[in-house]
Protein backbone atom coordinates (compact mmCIF):
# COMPACT_ATOMS: atom_id res chain seq x y z
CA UNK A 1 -12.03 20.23 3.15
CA UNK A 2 -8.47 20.62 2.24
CA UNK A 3 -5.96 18.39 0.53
CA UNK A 4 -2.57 19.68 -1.00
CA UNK A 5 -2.38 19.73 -4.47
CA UNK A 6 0.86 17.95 -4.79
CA UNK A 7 -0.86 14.83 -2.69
CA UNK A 8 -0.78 11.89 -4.46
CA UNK A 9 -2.14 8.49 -2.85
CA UNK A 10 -1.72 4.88 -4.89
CA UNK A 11 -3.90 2.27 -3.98
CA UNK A 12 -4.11 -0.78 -5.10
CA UNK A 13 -3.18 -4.67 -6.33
CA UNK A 14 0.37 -4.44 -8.23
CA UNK A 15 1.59 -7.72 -8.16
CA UNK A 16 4.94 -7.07 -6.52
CA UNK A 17 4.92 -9.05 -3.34
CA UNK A 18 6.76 -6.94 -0.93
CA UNK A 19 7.24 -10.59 0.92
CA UNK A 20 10.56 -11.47 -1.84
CA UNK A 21 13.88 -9.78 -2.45
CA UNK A 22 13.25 -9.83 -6.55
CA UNK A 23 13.90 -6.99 -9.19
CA UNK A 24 10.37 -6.53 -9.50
CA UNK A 25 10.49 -5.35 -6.06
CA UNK A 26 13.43 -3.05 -6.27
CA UNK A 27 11.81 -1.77 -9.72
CA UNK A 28 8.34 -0.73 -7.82
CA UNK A 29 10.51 0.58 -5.17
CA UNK A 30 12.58 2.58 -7.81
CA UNK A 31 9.75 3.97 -9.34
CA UNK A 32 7.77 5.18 -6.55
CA UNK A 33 10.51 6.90 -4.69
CA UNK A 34 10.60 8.62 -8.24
CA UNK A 35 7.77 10.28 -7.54
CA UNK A 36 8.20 10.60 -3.73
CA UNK A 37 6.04 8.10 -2.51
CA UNK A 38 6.13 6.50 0.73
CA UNK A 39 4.73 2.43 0.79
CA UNK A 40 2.29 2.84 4.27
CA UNK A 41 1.49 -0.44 4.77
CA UNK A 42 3.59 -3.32 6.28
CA UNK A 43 2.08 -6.65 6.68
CA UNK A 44 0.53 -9.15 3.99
CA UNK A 45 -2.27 -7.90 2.30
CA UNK A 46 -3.91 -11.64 0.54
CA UNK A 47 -3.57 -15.05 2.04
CA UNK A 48 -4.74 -18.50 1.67
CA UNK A 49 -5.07 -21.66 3.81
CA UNK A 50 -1.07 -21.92 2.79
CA UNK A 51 0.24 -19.26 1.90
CA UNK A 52 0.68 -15.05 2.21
CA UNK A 53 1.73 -12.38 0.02
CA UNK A 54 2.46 -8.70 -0.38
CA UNK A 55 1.11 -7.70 -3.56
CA UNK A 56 -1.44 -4.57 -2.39
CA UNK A 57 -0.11 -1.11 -1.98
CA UNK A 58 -0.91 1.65 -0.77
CA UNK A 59 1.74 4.76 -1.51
CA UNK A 60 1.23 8.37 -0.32
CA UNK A 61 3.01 11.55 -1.01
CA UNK A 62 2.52 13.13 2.57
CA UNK A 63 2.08 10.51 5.47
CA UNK A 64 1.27 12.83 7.46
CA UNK A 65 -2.06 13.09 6.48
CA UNK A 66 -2.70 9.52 6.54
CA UNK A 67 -4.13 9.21 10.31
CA UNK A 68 -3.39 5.29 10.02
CA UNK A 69 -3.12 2.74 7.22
CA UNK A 70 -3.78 -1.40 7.64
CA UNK A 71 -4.93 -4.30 6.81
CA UNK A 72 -8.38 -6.20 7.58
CA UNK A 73 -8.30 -9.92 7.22
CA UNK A 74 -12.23 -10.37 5.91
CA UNK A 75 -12.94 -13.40 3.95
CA UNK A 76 -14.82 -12.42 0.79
CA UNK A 77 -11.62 -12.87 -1.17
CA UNK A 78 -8.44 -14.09 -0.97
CA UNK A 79 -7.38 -10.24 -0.68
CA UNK A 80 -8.02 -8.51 1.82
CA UNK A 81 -9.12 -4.76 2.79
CA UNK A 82 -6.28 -1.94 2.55
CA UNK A 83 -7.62 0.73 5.24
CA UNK A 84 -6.27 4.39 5.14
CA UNK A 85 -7.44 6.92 7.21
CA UNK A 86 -6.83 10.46 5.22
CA UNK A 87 -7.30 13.42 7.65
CA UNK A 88 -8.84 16.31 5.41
CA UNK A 89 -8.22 19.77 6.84
């Protein structure tokens, strides 16, 4: 099993919903690209009856060793699953 030493991957519930133009936003954004990170998933990560937000993350170093990234809409919480794929060489 191989992964680069330089490979970073951030998972995980931030509180910066991706879904709203706000400084908290552009802060996150400004921070990870600090450290070279690219944001792999697209598409609301917890939801309600009436609403949806953006507020999971999951940030890797070197996408291509992430063979895919998602989400899976299971209802044991109001969050749902972040799914990423990392192909070890």
């Amino acid at each position: 099993m191989f992964v680069p030493e330089n490979e970073i991957i951030l998972l995980g519930d931030f509180n910066v919903n991706f879904l709203e133009n706000g400084k908290h936003r552009r802060s996150w954004r400004d921070v990870v690209s600090l450290i070279s990170l690219d944001q792999l998933i697209t598409e609301p990560t917890r939801g309600t009856e009436i609403s949806r937000t953006f507020i999971d993350h999951a940030n890797d170093r070197n996408p291509s060793y992430i063979a895919n990234s998602g989400v899976i809409e299971y209802g044991l919480s109001d969050h749902w699953f972040l799914l990423q794929n990392v192909i070890l060489l």
